[in-house]
C-alpha atoms as a PDB file:
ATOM      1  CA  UNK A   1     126.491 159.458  78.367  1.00  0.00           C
ATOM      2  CA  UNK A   2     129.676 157.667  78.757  1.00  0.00           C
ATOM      3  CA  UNK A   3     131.449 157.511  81.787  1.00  0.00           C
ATOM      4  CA  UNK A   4     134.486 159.556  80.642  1.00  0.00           C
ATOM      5  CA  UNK A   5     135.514 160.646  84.089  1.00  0.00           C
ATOM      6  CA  UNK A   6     137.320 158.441  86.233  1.00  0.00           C
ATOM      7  CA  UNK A   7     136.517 160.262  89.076  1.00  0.00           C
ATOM      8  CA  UNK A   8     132.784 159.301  89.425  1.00  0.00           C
ATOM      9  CA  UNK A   9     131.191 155.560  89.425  1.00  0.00           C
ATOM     10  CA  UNK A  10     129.706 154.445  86.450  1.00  0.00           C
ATOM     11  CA  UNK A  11     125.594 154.675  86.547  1.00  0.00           C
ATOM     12  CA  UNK A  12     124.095 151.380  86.110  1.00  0.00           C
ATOM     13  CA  UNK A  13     120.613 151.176  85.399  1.00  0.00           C
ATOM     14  CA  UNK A  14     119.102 147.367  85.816  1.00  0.00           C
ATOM     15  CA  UNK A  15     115.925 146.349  83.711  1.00  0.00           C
ATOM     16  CA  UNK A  16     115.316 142.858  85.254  1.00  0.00           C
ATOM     17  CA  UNK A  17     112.068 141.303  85.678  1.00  0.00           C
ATOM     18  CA  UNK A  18     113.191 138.328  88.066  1.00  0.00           C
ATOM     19  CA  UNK A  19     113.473 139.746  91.736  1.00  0.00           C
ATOM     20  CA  UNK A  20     115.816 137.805  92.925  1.00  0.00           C
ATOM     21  CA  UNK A  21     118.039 138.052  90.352  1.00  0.00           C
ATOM     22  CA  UNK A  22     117.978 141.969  90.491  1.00  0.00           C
ATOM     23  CA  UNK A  23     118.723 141.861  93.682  1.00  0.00           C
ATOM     24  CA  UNK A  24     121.952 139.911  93.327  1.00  0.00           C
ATOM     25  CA  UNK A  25     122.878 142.047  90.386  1.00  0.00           C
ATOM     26  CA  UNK A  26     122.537 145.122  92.628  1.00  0.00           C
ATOM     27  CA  UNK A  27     124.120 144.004  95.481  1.00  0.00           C
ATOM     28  CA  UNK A  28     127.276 142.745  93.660  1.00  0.00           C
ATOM     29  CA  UNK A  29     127.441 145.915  91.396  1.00  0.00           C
ATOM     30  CA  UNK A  30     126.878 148.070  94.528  1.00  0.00           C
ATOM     31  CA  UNK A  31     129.714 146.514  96.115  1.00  0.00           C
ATOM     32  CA  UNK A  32     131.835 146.927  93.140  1.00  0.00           C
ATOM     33  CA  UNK A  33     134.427 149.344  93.177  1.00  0.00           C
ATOM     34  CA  UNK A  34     133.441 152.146  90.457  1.00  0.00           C
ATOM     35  CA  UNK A  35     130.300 151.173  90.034  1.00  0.00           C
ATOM     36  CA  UNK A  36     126.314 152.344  91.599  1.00  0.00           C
ATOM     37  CA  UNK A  37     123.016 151.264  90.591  1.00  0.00           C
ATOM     38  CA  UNK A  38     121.119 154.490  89.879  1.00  0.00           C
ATOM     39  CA  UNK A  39     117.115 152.079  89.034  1.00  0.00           C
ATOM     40  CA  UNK A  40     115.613 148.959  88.271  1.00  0.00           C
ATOM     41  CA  UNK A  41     113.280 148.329  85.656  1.00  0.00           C
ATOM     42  CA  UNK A  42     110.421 145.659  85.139  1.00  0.00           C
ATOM     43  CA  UNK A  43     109.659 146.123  81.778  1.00  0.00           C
ATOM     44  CA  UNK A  44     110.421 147.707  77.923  1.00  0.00           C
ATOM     45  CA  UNK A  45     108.134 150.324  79.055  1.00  0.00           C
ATOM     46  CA  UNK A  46     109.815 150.977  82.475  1.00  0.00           C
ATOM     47  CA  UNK A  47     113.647 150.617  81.091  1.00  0.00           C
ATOM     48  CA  UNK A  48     112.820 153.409  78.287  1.00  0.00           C
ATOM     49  CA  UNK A  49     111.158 156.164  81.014  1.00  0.00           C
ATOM     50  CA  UNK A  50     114.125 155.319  83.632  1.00  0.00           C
ATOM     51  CA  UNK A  51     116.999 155.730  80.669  1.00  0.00           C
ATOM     52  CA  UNK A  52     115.621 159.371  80.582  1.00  0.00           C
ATOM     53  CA  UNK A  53     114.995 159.551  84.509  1.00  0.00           C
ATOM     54  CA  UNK A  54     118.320 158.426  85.478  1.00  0.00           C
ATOM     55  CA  UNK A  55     120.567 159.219  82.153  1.00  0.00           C
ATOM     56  CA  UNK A  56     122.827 155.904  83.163  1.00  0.00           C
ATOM     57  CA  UNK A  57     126.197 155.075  81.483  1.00  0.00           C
ATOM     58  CA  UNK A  58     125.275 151.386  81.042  1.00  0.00           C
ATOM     59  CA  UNK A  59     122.196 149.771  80.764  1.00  0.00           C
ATOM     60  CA  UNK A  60     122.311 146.169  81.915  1.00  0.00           C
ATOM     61  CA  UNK A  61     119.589 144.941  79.909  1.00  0.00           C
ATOM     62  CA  UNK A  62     118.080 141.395  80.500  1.00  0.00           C
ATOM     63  CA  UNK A  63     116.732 139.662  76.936  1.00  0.00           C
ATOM     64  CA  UNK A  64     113.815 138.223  77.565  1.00  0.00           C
ATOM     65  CA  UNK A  65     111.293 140.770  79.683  1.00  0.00           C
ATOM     66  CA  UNK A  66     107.661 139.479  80.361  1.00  0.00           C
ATOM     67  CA  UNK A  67     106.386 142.551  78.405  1.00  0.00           C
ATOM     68  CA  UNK A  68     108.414 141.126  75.386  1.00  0.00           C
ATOM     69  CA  UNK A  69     111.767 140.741  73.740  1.00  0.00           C
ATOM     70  CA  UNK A  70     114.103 143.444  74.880  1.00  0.00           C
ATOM     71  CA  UNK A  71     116.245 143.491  71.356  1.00  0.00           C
ATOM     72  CA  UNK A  72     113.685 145.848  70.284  1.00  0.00           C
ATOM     73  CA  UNK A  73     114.054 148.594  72.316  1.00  0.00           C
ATOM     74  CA  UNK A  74     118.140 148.716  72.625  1.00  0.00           C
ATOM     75  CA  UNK A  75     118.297 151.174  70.166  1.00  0.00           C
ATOM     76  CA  UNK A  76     116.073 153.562  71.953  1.00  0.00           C
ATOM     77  CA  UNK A  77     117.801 152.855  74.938  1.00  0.00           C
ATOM     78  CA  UNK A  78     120.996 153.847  73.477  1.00  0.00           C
ATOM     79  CA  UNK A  79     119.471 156.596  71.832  1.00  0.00           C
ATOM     80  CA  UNK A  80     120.327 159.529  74.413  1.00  0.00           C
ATOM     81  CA  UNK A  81     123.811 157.755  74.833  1.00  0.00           C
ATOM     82  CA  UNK A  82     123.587 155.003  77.020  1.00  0.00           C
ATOM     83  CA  UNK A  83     125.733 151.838  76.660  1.00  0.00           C
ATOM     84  CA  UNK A  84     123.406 148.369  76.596  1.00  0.00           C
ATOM     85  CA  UNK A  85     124.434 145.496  77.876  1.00  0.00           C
ATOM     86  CA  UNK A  86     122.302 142.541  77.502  1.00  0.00           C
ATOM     87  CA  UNK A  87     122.641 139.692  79.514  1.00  0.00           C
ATOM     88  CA  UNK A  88     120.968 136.332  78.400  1.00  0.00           C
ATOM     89  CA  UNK A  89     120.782 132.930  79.490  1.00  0.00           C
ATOM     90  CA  UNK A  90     121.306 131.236  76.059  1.00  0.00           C
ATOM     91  CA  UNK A  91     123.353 133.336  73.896  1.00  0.00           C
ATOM     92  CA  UNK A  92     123.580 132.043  70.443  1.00  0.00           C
ATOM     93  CA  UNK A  93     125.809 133.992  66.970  1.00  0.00           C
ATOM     94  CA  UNK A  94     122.468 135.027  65.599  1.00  0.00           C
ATOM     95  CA  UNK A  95     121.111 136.333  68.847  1.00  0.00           C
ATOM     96  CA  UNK A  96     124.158 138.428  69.386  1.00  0.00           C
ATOM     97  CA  UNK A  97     124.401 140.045  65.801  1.00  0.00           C
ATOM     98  CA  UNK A  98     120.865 141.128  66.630  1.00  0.00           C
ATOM     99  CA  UNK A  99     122.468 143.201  69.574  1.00  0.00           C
ATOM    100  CA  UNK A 100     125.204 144.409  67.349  1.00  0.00           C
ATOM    101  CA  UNK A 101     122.805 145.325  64.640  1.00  0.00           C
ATOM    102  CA  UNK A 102     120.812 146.956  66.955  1.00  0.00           C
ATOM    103  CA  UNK A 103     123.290 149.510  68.498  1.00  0.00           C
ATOM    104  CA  UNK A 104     124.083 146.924  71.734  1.00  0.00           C
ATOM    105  CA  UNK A 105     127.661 146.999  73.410  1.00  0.00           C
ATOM    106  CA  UNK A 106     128.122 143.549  74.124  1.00  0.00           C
ATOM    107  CA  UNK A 107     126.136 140.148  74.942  1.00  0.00           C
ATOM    108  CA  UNK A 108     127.044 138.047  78.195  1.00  0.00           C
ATOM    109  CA  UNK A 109     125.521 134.926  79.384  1.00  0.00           C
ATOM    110  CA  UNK A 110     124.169 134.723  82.888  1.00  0.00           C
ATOM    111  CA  UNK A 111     125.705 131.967  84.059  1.00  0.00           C
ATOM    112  CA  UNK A 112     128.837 134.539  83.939  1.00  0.00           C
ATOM    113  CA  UNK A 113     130.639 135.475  87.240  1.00  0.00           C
ATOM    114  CA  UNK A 114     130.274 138.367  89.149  1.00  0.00           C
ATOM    115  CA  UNK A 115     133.621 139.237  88.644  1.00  0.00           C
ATOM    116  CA  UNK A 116     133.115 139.088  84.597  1.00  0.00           C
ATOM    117  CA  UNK A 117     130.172 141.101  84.664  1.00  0.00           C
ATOM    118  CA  UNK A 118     131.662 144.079  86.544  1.00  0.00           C
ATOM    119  CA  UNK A 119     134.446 144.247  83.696  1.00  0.00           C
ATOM    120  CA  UNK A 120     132.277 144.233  81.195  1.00  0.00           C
ATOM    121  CA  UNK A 121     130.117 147.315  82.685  1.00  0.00           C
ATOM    122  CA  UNK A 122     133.278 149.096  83.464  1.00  0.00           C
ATOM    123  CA  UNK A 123     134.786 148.136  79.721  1.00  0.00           C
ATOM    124  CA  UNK A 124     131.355 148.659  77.951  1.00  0.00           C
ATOM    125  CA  UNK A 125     131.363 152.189  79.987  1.00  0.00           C
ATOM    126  CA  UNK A 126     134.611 153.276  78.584  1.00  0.00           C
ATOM    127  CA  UNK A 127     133.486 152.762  74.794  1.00  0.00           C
ATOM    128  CA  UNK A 128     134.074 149.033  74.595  1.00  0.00           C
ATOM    129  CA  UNK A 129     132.158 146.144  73.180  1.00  0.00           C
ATOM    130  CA  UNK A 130     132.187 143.292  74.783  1.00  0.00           C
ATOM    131  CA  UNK A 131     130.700 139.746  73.811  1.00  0.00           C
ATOM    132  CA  UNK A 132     131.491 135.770  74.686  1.00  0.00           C
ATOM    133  CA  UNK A 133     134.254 134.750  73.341  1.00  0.00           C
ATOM    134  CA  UNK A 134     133.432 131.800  72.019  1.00  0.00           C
ATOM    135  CA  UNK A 135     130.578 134.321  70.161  1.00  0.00           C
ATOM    136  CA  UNK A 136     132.768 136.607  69.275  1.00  0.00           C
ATOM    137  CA  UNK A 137     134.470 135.512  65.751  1.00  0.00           C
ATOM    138  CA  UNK A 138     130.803 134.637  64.536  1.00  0.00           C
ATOM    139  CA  UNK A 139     129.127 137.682  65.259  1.00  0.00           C
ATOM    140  CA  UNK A 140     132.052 139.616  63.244  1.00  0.00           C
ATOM    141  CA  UNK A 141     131.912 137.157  59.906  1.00  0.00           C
ATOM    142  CA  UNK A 142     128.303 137.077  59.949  1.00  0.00           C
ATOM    143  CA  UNK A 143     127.674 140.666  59.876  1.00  0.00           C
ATOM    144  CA  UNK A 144     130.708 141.091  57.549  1.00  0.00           C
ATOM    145  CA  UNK A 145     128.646 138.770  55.096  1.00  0.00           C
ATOM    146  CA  UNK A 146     131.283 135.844  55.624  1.00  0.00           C
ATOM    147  CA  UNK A 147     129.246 133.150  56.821  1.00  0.00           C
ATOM    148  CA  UNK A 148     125.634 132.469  58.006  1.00  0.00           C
ATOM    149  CA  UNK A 149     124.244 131.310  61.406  1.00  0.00           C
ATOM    150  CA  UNK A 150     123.606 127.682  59.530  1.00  0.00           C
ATOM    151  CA  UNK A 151     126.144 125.845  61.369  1.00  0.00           C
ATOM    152  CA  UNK A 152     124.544 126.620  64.190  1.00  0.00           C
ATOM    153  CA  UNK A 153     121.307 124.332  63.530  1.00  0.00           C
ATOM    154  CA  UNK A 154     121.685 121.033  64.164  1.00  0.00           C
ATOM    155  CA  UNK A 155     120.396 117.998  61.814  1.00  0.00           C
ATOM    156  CA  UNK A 156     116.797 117.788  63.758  1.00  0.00           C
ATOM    157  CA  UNK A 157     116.403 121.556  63.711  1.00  0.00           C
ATOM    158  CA  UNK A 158     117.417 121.797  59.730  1.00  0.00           C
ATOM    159  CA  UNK A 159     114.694 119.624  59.106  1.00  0.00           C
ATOM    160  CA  UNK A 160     112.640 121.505  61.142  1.00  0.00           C
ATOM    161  CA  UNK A 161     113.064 124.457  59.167  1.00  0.00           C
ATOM    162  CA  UNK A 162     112.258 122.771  55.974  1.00  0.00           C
ATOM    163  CA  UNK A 163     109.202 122.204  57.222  1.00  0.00           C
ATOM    164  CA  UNK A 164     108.331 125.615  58.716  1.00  0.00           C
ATOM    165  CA  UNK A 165     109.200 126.494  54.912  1.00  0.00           C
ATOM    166  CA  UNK A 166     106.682 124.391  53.424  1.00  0.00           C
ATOM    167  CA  UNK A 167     104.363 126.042  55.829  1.00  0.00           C
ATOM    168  CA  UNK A 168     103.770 122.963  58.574  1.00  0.00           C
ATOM    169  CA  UNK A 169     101.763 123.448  61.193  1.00  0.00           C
ATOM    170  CA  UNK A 170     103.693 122.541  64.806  1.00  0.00           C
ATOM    171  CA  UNK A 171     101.137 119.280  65.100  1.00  0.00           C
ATOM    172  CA  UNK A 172     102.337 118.249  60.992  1.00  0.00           C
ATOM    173  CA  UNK A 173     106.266 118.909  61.800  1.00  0.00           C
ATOM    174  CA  UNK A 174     105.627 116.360  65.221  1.00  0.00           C
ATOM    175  CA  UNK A 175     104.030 113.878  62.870  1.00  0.00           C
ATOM    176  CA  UNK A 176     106.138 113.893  60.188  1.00  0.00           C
ATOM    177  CA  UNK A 177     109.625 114.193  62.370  1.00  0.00           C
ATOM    178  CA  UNK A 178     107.692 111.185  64.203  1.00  0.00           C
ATOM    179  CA  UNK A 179     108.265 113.022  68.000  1.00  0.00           C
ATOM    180  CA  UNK A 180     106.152 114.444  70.788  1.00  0.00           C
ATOM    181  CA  UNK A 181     104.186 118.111  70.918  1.00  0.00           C
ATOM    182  CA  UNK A 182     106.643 119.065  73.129  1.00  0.00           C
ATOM    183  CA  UNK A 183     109.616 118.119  71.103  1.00  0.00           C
ATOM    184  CA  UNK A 184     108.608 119.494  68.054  1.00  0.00           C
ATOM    185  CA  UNK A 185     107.991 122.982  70.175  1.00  0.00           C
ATOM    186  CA  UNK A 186     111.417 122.932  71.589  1.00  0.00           C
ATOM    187  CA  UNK A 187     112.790 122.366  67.881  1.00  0.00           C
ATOM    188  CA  UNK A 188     110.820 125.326  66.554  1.00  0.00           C
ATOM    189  CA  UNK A 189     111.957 127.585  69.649  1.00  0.00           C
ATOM    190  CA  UNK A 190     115.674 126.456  69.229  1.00  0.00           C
ATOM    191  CA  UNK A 191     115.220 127.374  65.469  1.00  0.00           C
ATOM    192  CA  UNK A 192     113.623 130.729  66.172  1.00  0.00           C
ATOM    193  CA  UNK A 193     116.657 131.572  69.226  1.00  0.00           C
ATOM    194  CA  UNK A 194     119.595 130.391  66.599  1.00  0.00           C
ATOM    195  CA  UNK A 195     118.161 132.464  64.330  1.00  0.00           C
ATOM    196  CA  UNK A 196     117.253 135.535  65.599  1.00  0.00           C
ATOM    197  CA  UNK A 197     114.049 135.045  64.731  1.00  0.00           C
ATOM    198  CA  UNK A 198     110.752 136.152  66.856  1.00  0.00           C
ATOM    199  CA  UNK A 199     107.844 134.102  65.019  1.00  0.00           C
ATOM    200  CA  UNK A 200     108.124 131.248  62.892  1.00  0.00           C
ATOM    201  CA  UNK A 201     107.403 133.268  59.619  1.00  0.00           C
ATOM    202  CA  UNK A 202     110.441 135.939  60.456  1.00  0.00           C
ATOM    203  CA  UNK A 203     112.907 132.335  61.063  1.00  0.00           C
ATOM    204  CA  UNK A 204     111.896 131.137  57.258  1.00  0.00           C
ATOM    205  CA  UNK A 205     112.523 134.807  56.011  1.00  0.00           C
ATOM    206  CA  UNK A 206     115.678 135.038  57.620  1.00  0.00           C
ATOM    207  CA  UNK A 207     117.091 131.536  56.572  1.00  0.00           C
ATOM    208  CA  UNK A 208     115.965 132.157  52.800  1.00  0.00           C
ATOM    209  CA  UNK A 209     117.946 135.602  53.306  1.00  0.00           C
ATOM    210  CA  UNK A 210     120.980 133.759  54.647  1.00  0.00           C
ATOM    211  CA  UNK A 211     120.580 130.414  51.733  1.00  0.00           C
ATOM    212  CA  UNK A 212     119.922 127.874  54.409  1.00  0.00           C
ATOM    213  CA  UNK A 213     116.633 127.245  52.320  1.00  0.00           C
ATOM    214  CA  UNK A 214     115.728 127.900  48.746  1.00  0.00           C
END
């Protein structure tokens, strides 16, 4: 349901979790010129009932929900013709070729301004895709089979992933990388977030897919 005519805002439906930051979202795309907030979601569950409630242009979809992983439902989202959006706080080339793959318009960080985001609904409205630019030329080689997301890992996290390979348990990968609980578990989630990945077993099949690991 693209907004084709000029003449009328573009529909905005918000599926945000985080009061405050719905709020601020709404306000600033309510002030917008163009632009009206037609619901708010909480929740995967929520977003998909409101899409057909409020038949939106754009969805402004936030990543990580606390009924899951949005990524899954953008697809169905899209489905009737809505435009997603997703906005994350930690966008990395794997991440958004998973919104790509998926049917998503575009990937933008958080920390974007106001006045960046309001493009982007009004560009992603009009049939546009819009991602980071510094993601931009990775997301288009990796799914054009170019490269992989491998550069991406760093040293600590590639060594990480050879152990998740060999089947390590989080307590084995602290010992033998010789760092805390903690550490090891922000290695693992870094891993998992470069790669796409939602569990450790999906990260090994996806890096064996992509030759990081034989």
């Amino acid at each position: 349901m693209s907004s084709a005519d000029p003449s009328r805002p573009v529909r905005v439906l918000l599926v945000e979790d985080h009061d405050m930051v719905a709020e601020a979202l709404q306000l600033a795309l309510d002030r917008a010129d163009g632009i009206t907030v037609v619901g708010r979601a909480r929740s995967r569950a929520e977003a998909v009932a409101d899409v057909l409630a409020h038949a939106p242009d754009v969805v402004l979809l936030d990543r990580r929900l606390a009924d899951g992983d949005a990524l899954g439902i953008v697809a169905q989202l899209g489905a009737g013709g809505a435009r997603v959006l997703v906005l994350t706080g930690d966008a990395t080339p794997a991440i958004a070729v998973q919104v790509a793959k998926a049917g998503g318009a575009g990937l933008l960080l958080k920390s974007s301004q106001l006045g960046v985001l309001e493009t982007a609904v009004r560009d992603v409205a009009a049939g546009g895709v819009v991602f980071d630019p510094d993601l931009l030329s990775d997301v288009f080689d990796r799914l054009t089979g170019r490269s992989t997301g491998g550069t991406a890992l760093t040293a600590r996290e590639r060594e990480t992933l050879d152990l998740l390979a060999e089947g390590a348990t989080t307590e084995e990968i602290g010992r033998r990388l010789g760092v805390s609980r903690n550490t090891t578990r922000n290695h693992v989630q870094r891993v998992l977030e470069k790669l796409g990945a939602r569990s450790k077993l999906e990260a090994v099949a996806v890096a064996r897919r992509e030759g990081l690991i034989g």
